[in-house]
C-alpha atoms as a PDB file:
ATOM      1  CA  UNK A   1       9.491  12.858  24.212  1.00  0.00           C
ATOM      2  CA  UNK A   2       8.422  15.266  21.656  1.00  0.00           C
ATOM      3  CA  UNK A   3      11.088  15.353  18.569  1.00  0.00           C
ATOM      4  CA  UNK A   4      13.746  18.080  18.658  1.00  0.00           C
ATOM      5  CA  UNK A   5      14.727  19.676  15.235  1.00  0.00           C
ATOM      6  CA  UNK A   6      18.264  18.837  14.004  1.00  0.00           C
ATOM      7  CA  UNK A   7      19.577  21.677  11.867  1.00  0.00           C
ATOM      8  CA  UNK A   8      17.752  22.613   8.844  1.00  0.00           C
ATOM      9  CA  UNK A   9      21.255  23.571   7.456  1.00  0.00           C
ATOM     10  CA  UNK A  10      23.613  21.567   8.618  1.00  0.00           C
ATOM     11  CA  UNK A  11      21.494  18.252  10.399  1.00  0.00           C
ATOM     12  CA  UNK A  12      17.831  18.790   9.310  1.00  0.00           C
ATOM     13  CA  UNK A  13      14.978  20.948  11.076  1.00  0.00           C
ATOM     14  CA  UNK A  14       6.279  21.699  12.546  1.00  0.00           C
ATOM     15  CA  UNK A  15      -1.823  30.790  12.053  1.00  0.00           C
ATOM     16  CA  UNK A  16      -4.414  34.060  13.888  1.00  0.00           C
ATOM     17  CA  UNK A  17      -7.508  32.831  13.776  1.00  0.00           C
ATOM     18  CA  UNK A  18      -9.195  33.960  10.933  1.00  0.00           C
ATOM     19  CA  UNK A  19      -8.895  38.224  10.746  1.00  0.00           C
ATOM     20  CA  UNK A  20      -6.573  37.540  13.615  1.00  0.00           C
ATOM     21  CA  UNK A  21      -2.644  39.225  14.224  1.00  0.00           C
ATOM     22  CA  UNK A  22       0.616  38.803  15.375  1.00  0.00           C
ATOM     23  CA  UNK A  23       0.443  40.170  19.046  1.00  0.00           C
ATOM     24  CA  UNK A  24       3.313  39.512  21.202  1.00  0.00           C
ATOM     25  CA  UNK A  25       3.698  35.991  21.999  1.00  0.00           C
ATOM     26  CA  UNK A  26       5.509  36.161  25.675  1.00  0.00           C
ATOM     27  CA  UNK A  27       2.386  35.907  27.682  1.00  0.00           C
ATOM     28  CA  UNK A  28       2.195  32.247  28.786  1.00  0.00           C
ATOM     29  CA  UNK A  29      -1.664  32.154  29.717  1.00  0.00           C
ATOM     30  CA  UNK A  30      -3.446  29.060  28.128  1.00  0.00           C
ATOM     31  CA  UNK A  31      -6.438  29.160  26.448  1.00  0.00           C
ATOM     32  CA  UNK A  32      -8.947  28.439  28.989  1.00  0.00           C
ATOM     33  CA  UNK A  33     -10.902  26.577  26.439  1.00  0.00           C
ATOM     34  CA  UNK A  34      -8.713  24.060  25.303  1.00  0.00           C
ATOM     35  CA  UNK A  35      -7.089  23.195  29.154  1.00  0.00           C
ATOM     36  CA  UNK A  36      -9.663  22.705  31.715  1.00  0.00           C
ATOM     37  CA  UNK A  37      -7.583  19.916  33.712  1.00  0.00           C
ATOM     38  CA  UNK A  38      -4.127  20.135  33.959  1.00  0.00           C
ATOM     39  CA  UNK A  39      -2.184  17.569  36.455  1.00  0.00           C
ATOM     40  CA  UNK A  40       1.383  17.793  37.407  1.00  0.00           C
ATOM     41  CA  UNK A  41       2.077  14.634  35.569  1.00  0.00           C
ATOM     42  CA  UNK A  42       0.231  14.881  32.610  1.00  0.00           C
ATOM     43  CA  UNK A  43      -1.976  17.373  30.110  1.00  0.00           C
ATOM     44  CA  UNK A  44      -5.500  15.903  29.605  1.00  0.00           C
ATOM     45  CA  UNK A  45      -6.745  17.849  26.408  1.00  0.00           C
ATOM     46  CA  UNK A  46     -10.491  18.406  25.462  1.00  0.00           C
ATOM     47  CA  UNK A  47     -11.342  16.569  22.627  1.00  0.00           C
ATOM     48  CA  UNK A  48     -11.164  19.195  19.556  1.00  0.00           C
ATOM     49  CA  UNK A  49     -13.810  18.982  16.223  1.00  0.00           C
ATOM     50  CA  UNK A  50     -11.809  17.924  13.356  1.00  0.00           C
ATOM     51  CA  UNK A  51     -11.410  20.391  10.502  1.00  0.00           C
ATOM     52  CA  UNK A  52     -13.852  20.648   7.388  1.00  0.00           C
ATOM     53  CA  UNK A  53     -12.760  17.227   5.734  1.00  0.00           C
ATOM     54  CA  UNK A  54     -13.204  15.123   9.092  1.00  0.00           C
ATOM     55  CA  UNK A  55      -9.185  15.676   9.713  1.00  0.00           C
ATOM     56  CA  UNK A  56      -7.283  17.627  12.785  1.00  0.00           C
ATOM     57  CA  UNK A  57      -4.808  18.853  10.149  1.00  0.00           C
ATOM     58  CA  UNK A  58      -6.569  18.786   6.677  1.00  0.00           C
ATOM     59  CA  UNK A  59      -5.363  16.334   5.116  1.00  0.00           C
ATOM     60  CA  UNK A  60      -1.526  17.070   4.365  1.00  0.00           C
ATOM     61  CA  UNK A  61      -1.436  14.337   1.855  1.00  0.00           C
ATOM     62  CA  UNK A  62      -3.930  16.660  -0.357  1.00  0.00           C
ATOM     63  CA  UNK A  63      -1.891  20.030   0.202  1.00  0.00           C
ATOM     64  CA  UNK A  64      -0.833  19.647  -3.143  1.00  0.00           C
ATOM     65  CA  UNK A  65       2.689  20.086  -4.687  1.00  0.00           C
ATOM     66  CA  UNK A  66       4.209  23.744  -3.486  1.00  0.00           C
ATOM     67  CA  UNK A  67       6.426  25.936  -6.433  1.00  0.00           C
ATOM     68  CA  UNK A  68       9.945  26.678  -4.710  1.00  0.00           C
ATOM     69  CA  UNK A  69      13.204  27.876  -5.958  1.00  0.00           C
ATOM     70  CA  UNK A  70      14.273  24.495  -5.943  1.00  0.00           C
ATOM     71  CA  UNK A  71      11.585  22.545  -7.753  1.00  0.00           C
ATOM     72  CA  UNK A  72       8.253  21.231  -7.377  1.00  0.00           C
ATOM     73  CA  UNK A  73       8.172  20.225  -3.659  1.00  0.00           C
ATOM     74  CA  UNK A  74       5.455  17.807  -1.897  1.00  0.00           C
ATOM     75  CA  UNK A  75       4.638  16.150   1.320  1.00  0.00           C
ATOM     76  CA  UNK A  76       4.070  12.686   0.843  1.00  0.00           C
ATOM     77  CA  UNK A  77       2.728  11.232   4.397  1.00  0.00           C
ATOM     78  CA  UNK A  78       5.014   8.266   5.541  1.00  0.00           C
ATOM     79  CA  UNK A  79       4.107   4.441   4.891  1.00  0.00           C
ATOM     80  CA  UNK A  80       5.898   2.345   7.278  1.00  0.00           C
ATOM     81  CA  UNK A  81       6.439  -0.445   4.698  1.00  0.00           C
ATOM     82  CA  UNK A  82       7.950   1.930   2.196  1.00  0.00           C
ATOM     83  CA  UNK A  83      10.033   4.595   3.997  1.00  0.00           C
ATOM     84  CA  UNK A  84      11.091   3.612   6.945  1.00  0.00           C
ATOM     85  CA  UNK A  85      14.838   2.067   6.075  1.00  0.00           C
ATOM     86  CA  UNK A  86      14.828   5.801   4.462  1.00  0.00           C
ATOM     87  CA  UNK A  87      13.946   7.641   7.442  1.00  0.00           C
ATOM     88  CA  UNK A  88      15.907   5.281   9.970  1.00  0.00           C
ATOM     89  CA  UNK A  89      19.081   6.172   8.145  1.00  0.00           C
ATOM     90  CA  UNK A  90      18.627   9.593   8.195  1.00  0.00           C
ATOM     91  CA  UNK A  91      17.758   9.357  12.054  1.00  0.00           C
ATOM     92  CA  UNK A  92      21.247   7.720  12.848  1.00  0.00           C
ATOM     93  CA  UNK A  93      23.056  10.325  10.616  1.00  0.00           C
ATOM     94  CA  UNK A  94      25.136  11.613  13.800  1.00  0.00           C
ATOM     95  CA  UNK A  95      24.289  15.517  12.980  1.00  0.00           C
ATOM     96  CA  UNK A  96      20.227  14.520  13.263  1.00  0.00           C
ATOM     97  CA  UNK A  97      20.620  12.432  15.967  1.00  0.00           C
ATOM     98  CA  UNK A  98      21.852  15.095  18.163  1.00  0.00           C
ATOM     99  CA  UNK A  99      18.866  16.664  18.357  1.00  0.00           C
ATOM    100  CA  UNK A 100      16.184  14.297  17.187  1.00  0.00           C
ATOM    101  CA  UNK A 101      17.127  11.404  19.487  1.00  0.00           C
ATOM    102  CA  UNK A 102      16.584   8.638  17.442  1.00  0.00           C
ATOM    103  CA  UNK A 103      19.288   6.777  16.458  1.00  0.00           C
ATOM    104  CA  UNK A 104      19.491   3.289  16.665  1.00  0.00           C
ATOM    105  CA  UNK A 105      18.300   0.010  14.999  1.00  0.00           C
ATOM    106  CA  UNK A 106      15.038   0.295  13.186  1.00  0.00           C
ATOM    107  CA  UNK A 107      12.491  -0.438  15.667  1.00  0.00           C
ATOM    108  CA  UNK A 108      13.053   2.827  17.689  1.00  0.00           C
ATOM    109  CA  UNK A 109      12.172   5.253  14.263  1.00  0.00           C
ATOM    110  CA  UNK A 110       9.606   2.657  13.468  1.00  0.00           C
ATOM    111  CA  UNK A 111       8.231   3.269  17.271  1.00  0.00           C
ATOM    112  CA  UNK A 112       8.572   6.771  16.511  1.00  0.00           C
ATOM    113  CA  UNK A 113       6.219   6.394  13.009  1.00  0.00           C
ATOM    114  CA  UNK A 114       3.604   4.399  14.538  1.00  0.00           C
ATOM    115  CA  UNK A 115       3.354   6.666  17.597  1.00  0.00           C
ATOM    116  CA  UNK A 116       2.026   8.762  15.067  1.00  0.00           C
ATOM    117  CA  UNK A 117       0.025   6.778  12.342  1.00  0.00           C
ATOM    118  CA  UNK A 118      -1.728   5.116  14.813  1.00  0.00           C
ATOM    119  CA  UNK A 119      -3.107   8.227  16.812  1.00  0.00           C
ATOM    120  CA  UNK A 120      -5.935  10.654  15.749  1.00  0.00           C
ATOM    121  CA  UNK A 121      -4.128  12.356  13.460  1.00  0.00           C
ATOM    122  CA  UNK A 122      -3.201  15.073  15.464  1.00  0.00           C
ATOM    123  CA  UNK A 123       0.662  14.910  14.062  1.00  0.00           C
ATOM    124  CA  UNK A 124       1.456  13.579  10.511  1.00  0.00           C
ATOM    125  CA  UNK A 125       5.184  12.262   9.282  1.00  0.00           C
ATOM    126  CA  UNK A 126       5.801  13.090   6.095  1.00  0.00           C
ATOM    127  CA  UNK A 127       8.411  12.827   3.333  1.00  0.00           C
ATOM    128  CA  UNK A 128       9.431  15.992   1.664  1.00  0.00           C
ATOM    129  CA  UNK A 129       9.911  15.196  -1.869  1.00  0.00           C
ATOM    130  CA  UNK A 130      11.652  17.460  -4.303  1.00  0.00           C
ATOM    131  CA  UNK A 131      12.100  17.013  -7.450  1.00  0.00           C
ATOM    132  CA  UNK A 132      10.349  13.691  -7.551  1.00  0.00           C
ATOM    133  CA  UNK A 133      12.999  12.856  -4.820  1.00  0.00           C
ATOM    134  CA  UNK A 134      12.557  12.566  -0.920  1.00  0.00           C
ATOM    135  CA  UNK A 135      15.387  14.156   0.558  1.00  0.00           C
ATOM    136  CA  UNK A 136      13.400  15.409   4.109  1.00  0.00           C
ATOM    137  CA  UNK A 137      11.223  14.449   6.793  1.00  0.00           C
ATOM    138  CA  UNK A 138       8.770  16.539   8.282  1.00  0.00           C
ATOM    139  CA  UNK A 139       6.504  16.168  11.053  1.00  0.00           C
ATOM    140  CA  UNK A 140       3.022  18.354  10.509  1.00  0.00           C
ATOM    141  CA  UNK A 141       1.165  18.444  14.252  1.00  0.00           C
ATOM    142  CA  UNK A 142      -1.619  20.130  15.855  1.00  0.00           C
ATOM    143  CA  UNK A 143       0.596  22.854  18.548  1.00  0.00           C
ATOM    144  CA  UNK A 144      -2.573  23.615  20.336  1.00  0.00           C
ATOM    145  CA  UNK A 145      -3.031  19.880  20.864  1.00  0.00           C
ATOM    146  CA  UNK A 146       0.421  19.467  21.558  1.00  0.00           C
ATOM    147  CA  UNK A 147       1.914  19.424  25.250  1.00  0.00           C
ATOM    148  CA  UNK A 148       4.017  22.025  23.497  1.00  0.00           C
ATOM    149  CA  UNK A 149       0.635  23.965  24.348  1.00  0.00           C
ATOM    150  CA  UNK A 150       1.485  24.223  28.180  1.00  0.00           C
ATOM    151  CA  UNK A 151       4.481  26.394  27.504  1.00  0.00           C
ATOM    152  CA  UNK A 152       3.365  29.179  25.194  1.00  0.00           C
ATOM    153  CA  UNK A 153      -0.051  30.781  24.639  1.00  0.00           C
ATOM    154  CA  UNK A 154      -1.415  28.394  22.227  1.00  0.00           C
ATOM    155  CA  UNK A 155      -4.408  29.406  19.959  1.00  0.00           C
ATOM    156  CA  UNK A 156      -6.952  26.697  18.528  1.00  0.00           C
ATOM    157  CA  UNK A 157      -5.515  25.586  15.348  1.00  0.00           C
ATOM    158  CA  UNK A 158      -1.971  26.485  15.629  1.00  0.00           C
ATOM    159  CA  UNK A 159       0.082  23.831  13.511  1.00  0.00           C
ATOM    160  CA  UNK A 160       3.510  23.168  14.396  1.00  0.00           C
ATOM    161  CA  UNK A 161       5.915  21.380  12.355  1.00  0.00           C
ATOM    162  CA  UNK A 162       9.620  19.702  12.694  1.00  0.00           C
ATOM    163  CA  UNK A 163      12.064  18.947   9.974  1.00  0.00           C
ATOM    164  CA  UNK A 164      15.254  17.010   8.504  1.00  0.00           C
ATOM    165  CA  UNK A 165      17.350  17.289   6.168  1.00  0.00           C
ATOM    166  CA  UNK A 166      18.120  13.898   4.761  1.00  0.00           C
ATOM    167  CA  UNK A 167      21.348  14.405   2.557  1.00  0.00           C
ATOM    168  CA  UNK A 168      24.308  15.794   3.487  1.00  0.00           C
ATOM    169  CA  UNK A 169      24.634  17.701   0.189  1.00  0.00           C
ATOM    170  CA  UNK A 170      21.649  19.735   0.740  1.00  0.00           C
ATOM    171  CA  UNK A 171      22.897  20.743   3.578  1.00  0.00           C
ATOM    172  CA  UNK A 172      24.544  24.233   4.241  1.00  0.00           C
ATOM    173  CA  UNK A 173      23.012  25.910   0.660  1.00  0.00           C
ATOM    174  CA  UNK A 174      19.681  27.576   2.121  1.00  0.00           C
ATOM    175  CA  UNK A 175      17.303  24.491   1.377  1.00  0.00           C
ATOM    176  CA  UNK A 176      16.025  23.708   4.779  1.00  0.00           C
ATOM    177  CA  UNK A 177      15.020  27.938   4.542  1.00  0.00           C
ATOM    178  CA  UNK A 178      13.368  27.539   1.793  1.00  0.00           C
ATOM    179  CA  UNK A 179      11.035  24.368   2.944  1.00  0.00           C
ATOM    180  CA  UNK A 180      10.418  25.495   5.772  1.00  0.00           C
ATOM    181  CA  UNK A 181       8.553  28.513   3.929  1.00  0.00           C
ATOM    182  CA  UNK A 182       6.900  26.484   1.486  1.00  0.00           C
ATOM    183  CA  UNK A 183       5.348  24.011   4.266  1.00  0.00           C
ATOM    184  CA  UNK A 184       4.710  27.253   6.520  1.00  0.00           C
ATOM    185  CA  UNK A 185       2.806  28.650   3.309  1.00  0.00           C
ATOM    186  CA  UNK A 186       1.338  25.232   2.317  1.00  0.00           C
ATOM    187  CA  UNK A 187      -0.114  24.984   5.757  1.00  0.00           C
ATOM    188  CA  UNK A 188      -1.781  28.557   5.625  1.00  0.00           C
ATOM    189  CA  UNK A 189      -2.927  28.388   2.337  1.00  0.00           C
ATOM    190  CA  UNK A 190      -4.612  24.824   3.304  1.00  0.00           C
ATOM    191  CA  UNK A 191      -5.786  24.874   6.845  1.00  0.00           C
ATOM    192  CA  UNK A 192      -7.788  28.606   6.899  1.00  0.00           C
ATOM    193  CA  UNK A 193      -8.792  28.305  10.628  1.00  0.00           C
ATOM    194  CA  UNK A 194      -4.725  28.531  11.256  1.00  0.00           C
ATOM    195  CA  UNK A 195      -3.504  31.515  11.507  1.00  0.00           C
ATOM    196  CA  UNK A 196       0.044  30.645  12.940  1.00  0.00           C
ATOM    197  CA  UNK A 197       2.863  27.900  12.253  1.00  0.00           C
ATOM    198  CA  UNK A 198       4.593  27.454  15.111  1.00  0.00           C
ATOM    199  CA  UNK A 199       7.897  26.051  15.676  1.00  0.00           C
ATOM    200  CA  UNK A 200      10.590  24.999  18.626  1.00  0.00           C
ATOM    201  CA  UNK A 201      14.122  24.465  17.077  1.00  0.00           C
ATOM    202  CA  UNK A 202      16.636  23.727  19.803  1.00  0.00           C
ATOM    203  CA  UNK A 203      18.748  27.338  20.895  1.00  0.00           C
ATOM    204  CA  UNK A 204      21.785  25.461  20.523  1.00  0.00           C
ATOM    205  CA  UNK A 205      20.765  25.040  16.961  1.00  0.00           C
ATOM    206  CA  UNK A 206      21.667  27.738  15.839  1.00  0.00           C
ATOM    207  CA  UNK A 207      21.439  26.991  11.970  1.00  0.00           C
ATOM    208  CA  UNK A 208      18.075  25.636  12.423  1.00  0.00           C
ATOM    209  CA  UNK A 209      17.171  29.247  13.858  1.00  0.00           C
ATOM    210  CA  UNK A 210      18.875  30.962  11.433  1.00  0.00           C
ATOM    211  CA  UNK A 211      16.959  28.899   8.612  1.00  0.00           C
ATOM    212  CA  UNK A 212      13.611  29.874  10.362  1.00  0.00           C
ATOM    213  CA  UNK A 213      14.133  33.431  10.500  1.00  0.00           C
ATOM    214  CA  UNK A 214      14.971  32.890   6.538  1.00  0.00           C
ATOM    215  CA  UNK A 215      11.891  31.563   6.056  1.00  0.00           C
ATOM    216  CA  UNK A 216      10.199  34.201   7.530  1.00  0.00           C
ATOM    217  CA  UNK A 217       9.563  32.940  10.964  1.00  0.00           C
ATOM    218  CA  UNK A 218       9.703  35.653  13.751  1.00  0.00           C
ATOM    219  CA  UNK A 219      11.763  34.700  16.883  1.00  0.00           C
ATOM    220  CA  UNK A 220       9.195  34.986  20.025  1.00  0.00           C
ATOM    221  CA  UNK A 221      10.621  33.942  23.122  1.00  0.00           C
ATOM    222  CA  UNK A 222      12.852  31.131  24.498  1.00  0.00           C
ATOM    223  CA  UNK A 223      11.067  28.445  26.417  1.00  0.00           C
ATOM    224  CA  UNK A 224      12.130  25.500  28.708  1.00  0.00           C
ATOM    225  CA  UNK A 225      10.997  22.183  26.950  1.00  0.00           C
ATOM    226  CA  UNK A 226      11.372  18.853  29.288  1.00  0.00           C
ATOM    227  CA  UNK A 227      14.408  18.413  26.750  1.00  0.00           C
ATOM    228  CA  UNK A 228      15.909  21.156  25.603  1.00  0.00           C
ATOM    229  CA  UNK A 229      15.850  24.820  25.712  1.00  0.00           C
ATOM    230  CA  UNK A 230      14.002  26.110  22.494  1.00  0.00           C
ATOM    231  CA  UNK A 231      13.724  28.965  20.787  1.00  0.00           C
ATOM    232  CA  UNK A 232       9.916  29.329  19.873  1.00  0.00           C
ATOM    233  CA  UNK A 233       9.881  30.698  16.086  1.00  0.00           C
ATOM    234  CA  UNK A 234       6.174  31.699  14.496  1.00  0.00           C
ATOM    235  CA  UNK A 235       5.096  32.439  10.921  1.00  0.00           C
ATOM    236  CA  UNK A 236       1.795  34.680  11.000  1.00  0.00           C
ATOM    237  CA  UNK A 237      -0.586  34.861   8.246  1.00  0.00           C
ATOM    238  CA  UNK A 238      -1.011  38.520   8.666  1.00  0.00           C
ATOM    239  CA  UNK A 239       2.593  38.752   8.365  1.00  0.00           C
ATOM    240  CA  UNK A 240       3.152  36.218   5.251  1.00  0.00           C
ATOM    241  CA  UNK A 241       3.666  38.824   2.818  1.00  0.00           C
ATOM    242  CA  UNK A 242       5.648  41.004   4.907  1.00  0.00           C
ATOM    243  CA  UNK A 243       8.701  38.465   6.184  1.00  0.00           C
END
């Protein structure tokens, strides 16, 4: 089950190629390259080349810190060892775990995490720190590589990403808005073969979609998910400077 994005707001919250634009996204073709064999019960995807350093996302841990309104903000990719008591607690927070799924003891967010770490590296889990505190979680991912991919017209290199808001006190005041745009940017400004940042907040969320649009996300189409009903939200590098 993919993750589902609790409120960026109130619960918690993943680019053209290069030259490319912001054409309308409602025309569910795939990219022929990418999906040559698609069964009903499963998507077998084409092995991709990595990026320039050897990584499908560039490296997130080497993004660098972003400048926001807030505070120096960072992704800090997720060590089992070290975070996860963090990130469990935030999972069984009952306003995340509506959407994300997760609650329970431990094991199920450290199944979650590992699911992860010990892929190719086509989605990352990071900590958002701000501040020099982590207070979110993100999940980075490869969209084109995603089975998100079979419902929307993916594009090689699209990079999706998922978010939480850990505490309840930044909750509510326009953070989860403004991380969202700094990862969005910190993704564009780091991975220059992505020209979109795609994202698939649940419709029932409707803070989480109202945070996107804030951050300068455009809302594209709804699409039917295995679990949920999304709204599918997309920041365009042509348009970064414009929304």
């Amino acid at each position: 089950m993919s993750p589902t994005d609790a409120s960026t707001d109130t619960g918690a919250g993943q680019v053209p190629l290069r030259g490319g634009g912001a054409e309308d996204t409602l025309d569910l073709r795939l990219p022929e390259e990418l999906f040559p064999l698609i069964r009903e019960d499963e998507l077998t995807l084409v092995p991709q080349p990595a990026d320039d350093d050897g990584h499908l996302l560039d490296t997130p841990a080497g993004w660098g810190p972003a400048t926001t309104p807030l505070g120096h903000f960072q992704l800090v990719p997720v060590r089992i060892e070290r975070d996860l008591g963090l990130v469990s607690r935030w999972m069984n927070d009952p306003a995340v775990a509506e959407f994300w799924e997760l609650a329970g003891p431990e094991s199920v967010t450290a199944g979650h995490l590992r699911a992860q770490l010990d892929g190719d590296g086509r989605s990352v889990p990071c900590l958002g720190v701000l501040g020099g505190t982590p207070m979110s979680y993100f999940e980075i991912y490869r969209a084109d590589l995603d089975p998100l991919a079979r419902h929307y017209p993916a594009r090689p290199h699209d990079t999706g990403m998922h978010l939480l808001i850990g505490g309840v006190a930044d909750r509510g005041r326009g953070v989860g808005s403004t991380l969202l745009r700094a990862v969005a940017d910190l993704a564009l400004d780091n991975r220059p073969r992505c020209a979109r940042v795609i994202a698939e907040p649940d419709l029932r969320n409707t803070p989480s979609v109202s945070a996107f649009l804030s951050a300068g996300f455009r809302f594209c189409a709804e699409i039917d998910l295995p679990d949920k009903r999304a709204a599918l939200m997309v920041r365009d590098r042509a348009l970064r400077n414009l929304l």
